[in-house]
PDB file of N, CA and C in Angstrom:
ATOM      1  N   UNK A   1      -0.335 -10.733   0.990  1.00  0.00           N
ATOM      2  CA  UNK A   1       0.851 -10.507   0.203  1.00  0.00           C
ATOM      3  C   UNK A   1       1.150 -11.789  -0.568  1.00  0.00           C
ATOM      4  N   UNK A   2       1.274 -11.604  -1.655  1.00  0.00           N
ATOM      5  CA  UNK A   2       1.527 -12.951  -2.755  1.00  0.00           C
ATOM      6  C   UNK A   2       2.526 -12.254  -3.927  1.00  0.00           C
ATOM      7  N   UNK A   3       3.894 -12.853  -3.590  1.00  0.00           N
ATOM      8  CA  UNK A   3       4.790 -12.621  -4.576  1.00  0.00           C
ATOM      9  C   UNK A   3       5.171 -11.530  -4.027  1.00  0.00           C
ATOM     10  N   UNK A   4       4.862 -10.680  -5.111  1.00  0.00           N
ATOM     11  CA  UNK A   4       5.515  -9.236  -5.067  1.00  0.00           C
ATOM     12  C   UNK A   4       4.213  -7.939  -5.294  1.00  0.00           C
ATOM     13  N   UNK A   5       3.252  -8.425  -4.937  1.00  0.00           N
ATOM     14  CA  UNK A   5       1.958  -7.639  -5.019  1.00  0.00           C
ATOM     15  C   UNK A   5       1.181  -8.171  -3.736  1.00  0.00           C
ATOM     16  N   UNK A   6       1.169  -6.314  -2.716  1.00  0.00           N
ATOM     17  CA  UNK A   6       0.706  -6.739  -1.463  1.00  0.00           C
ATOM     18  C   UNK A   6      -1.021  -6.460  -2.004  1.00  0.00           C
ATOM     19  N   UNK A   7      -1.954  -6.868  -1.620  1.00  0.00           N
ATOM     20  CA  UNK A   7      -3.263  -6.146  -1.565  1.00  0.00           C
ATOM     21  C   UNK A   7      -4.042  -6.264  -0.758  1.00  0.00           C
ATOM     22  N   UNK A   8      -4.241  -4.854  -0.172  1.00  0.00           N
ATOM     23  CA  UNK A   8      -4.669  -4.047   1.566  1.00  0.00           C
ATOM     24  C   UNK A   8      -6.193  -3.617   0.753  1.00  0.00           C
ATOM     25  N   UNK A   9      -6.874  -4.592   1.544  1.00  0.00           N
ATOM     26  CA  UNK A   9      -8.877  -5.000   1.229  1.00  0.00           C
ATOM     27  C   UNK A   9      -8.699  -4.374   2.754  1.00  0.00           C
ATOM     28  N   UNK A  10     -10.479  -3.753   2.995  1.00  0.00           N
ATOM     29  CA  UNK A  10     -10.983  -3.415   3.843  1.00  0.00           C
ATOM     30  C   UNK A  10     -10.692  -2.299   4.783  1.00  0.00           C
ATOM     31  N   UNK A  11     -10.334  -2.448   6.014  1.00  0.00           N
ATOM     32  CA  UNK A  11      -9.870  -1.739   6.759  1.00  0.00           C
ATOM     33  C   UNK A  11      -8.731  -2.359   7.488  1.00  0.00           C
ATOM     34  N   UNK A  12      -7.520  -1.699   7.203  1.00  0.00           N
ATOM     35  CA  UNK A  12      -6.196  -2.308   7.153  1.00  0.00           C
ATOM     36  C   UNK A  12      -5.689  -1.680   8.526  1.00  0.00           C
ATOM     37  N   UNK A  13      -5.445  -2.296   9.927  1.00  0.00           N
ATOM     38  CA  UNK A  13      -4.949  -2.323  11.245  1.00  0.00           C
ATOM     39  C   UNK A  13      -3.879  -2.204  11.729  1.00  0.00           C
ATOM     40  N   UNK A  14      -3.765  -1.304  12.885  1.00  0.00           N
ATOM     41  CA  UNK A  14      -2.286  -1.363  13.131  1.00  0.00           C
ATOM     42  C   UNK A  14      -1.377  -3.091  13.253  1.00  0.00           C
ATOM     43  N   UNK A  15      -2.570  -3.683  13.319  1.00  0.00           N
ATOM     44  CA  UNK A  15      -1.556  -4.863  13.275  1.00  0.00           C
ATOM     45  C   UNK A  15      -0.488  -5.763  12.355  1.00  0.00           C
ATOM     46  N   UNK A  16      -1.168  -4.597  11.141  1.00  0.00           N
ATOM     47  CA  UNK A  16      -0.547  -4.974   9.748  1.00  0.00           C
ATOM     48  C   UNK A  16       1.009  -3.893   9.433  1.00  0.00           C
ATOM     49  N   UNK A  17       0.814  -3.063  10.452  1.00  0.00           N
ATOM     50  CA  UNK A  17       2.065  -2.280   9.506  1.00  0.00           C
ATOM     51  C   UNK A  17       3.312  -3.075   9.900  1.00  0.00           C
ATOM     52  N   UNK A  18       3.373  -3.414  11.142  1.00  0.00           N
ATOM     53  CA  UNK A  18       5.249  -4.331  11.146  1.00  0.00           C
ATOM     54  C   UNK A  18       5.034  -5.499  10.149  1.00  0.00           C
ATOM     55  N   UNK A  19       4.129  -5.949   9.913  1.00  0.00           N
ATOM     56  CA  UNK A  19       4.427  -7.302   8.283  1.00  0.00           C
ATOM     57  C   UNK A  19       4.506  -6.760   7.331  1.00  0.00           C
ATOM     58  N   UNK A  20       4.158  -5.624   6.711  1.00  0.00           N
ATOM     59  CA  UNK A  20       3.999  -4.590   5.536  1.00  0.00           C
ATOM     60  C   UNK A  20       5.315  -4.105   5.414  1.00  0.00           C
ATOM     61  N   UNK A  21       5.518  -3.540   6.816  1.00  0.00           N
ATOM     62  CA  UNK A  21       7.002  -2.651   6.630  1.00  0.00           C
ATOM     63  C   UNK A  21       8.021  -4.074   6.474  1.00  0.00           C
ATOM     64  N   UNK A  22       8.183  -5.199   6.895  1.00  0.00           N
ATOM     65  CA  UNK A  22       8.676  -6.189   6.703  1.00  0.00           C
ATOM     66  C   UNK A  22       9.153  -6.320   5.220  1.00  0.00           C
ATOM     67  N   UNK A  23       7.473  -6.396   4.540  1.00  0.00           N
ATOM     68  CA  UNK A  23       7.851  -7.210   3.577  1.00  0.00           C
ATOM     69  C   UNK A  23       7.952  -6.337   2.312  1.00  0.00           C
ATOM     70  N   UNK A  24       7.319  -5.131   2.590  1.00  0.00           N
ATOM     71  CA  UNK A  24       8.679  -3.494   1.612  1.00  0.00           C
ATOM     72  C   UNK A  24       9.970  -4.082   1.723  1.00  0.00           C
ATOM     73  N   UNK A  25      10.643  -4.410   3.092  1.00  0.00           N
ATOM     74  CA  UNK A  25      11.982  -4.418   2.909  1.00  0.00           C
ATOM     75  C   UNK A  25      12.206  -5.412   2.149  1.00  0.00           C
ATOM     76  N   UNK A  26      11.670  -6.433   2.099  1.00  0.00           N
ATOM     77  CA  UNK A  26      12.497  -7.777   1.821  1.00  0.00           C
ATOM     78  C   UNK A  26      11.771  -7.492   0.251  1.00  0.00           C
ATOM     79  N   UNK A  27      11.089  -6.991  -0.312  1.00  0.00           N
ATOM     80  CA  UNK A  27      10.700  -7.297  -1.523  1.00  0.00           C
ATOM     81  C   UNK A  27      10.515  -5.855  -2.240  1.00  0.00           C
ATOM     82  N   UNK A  28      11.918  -5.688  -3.008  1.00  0.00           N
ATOM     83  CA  UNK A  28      12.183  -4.414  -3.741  1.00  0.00           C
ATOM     84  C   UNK A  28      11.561  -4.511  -5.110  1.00  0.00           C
ATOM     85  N   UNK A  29      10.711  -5.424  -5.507  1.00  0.00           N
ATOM     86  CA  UNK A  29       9.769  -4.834  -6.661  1.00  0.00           C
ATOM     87  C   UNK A  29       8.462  -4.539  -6.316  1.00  0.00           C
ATOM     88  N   UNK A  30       7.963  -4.539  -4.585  1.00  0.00           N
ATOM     89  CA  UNK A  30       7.147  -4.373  -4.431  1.00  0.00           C
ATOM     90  C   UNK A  30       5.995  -3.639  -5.205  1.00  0.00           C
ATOM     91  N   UNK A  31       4.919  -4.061  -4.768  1.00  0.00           N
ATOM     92  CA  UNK A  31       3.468  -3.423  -6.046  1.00  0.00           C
ATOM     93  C   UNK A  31       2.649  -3.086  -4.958  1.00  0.00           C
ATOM     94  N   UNK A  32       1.818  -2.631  -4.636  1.00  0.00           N
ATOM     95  CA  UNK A  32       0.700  -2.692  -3.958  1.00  0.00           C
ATOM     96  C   UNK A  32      -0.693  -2.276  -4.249  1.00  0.00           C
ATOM     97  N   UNK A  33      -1.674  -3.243  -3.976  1.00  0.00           N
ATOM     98  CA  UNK A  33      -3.099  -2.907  -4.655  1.00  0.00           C
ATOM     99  C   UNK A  33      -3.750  -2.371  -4.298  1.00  0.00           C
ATOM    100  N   UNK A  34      -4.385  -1.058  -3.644  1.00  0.00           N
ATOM    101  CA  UNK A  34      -5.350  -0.454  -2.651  1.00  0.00           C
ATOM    102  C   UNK A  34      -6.544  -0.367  -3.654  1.00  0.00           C
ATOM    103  N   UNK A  35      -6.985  -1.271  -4.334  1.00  0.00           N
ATOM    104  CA  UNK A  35      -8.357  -0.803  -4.921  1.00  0.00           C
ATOM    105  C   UNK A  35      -9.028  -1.137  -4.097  1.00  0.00           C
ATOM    106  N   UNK A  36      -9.466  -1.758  -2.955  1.00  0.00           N
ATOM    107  CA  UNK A  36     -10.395  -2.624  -1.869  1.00  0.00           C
ATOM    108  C   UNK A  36      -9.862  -2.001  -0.752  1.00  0.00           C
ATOM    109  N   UNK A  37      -9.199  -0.868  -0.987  1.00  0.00           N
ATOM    110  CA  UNK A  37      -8.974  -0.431   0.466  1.00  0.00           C
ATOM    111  C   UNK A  37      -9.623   0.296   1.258  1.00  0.00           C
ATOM    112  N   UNK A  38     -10.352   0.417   2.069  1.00  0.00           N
ATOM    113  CA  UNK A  38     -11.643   1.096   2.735  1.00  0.00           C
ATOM    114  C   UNK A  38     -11.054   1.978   3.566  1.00  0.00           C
ATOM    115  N   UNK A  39      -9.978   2.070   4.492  1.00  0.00           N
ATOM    116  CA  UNK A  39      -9.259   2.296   5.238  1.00  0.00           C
ATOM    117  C   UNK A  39      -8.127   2.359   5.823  1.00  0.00           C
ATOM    118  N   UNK A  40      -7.083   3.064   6.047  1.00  0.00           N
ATOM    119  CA  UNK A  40      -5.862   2.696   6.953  1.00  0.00           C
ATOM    120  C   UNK A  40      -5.539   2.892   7.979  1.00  0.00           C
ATOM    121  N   UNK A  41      -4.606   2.462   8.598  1.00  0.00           N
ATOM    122  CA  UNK A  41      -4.585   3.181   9.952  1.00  0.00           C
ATOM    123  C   UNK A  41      -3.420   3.566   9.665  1.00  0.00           C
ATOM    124  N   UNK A  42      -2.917   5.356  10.670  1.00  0.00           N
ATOM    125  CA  UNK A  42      -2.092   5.766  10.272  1.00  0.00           C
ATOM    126  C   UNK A  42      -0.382   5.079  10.558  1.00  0.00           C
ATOM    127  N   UNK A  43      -0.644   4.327  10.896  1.00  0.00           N
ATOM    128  CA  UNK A  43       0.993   3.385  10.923  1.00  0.00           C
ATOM    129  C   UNK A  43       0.849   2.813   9.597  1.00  0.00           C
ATOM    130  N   UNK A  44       0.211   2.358   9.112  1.00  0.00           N
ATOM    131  CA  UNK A  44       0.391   1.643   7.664  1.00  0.00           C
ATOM    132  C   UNK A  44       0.316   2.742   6.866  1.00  0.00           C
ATOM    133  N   UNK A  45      -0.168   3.604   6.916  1.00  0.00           N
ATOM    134  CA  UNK A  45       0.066   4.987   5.759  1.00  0.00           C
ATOM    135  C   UNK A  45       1.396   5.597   5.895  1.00  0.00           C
ATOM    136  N   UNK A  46       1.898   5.671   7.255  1.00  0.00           N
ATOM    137  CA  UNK A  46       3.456   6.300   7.628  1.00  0.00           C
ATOM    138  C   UNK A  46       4.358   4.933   6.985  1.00  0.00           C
ATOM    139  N   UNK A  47       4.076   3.557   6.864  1.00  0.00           N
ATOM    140  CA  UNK A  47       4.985   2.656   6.626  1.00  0.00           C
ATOM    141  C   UNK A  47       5.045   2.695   4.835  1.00  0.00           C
ATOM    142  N   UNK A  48       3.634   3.215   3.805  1.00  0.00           N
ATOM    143  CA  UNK A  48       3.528   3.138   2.690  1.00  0.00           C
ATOM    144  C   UNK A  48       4.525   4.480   2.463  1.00  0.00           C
ATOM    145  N   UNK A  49       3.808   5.394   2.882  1.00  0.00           N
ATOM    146  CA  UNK A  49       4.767   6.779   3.021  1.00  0.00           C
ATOM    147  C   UNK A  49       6.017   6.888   2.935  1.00  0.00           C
ATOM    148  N   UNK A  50       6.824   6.250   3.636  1.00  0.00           N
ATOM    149  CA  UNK A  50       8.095   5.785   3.555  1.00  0.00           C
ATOM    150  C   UNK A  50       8.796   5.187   2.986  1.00  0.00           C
ATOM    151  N   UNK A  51       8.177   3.763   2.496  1.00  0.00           N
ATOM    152  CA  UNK A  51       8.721   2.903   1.195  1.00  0.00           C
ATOM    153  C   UNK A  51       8.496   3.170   0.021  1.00  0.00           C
ATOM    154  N   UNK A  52       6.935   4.000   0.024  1.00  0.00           N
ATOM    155  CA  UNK A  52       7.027   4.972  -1.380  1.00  0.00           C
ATOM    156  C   UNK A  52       7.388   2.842  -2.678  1.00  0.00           C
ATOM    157  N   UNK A  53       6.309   2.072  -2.399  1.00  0.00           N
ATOM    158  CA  UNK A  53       6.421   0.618  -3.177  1.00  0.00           C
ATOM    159  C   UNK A  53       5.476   1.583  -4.557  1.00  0.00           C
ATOM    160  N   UNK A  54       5.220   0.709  -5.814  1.00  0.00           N
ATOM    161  CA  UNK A  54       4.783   1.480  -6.287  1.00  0.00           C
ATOM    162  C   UNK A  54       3.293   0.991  -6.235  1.00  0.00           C
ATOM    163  N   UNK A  55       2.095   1.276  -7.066  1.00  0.00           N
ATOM    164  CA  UNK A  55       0.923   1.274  -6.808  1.00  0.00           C
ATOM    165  C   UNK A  55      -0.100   1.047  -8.065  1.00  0.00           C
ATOM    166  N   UNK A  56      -0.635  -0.331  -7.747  1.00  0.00           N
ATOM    167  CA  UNK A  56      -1.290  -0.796  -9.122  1.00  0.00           C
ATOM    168  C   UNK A  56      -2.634  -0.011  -8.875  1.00  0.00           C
ATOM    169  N   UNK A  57      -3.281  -0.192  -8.250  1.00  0.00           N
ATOM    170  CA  UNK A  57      -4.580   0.793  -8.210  1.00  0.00           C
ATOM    171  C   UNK A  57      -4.669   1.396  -6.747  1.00  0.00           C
ATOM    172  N   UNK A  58      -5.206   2.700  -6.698  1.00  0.00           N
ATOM    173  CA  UNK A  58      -5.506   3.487  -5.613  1.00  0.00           C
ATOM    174  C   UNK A  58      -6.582   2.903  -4.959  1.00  0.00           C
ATOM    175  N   UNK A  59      -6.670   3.609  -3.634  1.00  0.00           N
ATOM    176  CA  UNK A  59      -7.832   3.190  -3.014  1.00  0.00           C
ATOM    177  C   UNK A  59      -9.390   4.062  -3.306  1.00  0.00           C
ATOM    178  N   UNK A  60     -10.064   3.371  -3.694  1.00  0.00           N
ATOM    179  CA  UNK A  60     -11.504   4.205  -4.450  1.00  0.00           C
ATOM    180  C   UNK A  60     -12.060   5.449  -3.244  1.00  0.00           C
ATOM    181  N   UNK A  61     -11.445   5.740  -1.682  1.00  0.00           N
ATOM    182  CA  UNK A  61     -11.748   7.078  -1.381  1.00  0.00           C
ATOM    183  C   UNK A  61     -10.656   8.022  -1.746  1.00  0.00           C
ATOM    184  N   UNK A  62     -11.530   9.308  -1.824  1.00  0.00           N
ATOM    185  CA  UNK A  62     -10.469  10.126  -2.946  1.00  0.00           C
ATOM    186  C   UNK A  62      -9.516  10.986  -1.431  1.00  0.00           C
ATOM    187  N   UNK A  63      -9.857  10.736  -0.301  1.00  0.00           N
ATOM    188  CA  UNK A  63      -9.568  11.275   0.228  1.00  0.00           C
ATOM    189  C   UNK A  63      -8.105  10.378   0.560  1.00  0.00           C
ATOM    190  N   UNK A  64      -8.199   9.254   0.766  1.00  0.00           N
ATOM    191  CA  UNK A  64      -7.350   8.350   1.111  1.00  0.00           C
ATOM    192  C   UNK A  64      -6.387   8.448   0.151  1.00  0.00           C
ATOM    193  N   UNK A  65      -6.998   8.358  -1.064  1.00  0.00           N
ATOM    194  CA  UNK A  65      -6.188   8.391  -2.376  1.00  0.00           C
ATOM    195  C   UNK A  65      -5.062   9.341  -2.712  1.00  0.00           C
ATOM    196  N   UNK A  66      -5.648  11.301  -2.277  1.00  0.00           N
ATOM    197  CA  UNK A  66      -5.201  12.185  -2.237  1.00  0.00           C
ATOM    198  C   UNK A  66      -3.825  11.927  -0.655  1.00  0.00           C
ATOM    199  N   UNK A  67      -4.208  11.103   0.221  1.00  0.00           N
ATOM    200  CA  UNK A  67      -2.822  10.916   1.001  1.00  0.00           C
ATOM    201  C   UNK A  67      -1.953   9.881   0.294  1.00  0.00           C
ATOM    202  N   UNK A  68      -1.794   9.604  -0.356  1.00  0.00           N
ATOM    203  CA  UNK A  68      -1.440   8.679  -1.315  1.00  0.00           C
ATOM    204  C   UNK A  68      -0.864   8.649  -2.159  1.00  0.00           C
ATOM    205  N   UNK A  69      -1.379   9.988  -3.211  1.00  0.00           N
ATOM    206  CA  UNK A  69      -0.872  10.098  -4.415  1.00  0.00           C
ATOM    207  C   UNK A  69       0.583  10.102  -4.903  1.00  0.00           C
ATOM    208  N   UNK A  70       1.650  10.250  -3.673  1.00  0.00           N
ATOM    209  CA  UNK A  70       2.793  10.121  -4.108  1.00  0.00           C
ATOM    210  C   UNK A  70       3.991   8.771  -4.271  1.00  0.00           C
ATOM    211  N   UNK A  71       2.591   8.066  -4.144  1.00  0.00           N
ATOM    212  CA  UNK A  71       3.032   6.527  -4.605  1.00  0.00           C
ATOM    213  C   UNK A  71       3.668   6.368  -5.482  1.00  0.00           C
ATOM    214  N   UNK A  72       4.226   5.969  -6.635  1.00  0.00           N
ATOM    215  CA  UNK A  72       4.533   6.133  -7.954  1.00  0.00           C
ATOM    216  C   UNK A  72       3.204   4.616  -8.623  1.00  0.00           C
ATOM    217  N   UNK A  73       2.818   5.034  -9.693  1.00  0.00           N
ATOM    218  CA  UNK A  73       2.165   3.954 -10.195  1.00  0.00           C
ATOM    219  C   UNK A  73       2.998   2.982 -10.912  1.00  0.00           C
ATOM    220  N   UNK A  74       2.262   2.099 -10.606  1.00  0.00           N
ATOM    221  CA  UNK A  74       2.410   0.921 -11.545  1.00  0.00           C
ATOM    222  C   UNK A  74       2.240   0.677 -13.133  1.00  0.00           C
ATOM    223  N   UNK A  75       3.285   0.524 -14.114  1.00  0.00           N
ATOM    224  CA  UNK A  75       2.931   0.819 -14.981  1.00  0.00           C
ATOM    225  C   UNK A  75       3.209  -0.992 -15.775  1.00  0.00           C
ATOM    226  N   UNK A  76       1.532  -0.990 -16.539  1.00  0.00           N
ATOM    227  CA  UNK A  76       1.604  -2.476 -17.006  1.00  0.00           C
ATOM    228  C   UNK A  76       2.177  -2.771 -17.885  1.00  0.00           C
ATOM    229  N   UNK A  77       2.506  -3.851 -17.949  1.00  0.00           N
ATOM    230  CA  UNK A  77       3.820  -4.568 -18.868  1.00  0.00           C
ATOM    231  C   UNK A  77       3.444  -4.749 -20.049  1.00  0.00           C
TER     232      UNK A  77
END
């Protein structure tokens, strides 16, 4: 997480959703990058799910992507 753009590379662990859900709260322009995202676990998908941050790129499986899609995108400046 840097700034206000989180970006979840690889296979992203339950150990990540209480810092994630953290830092949704504390950072209301949140962005988040899932282009490198290989994986989630379902606590970090229930924590994205919920904050609904918006979303600079999806994660390249379409399956992941399709749980996803109601991200709102990111739209560039």
């Amino acid at each position: 997480m840097e700034g206000a753009i989180a970006s979840l590379c690889g296979h992203v662990a339950i150990e990540e959703a209480e810092a994630l859900a953290e830092w949704l709260r504390a950072t209301p322009d949140a962005v988040v990058n899932l282009s490198a995202c290989e994986a989630l676990h379902s606590a970090v998908l229930q924590v994205l799910l919920v904050a609904l941050p918006r979303c600079a790129a999806p994660p390249p499986d379409q399956v992941l992507a399709a749980l996803l899609f109601i991200l709102p995108a990111e739209v560039p400046a």
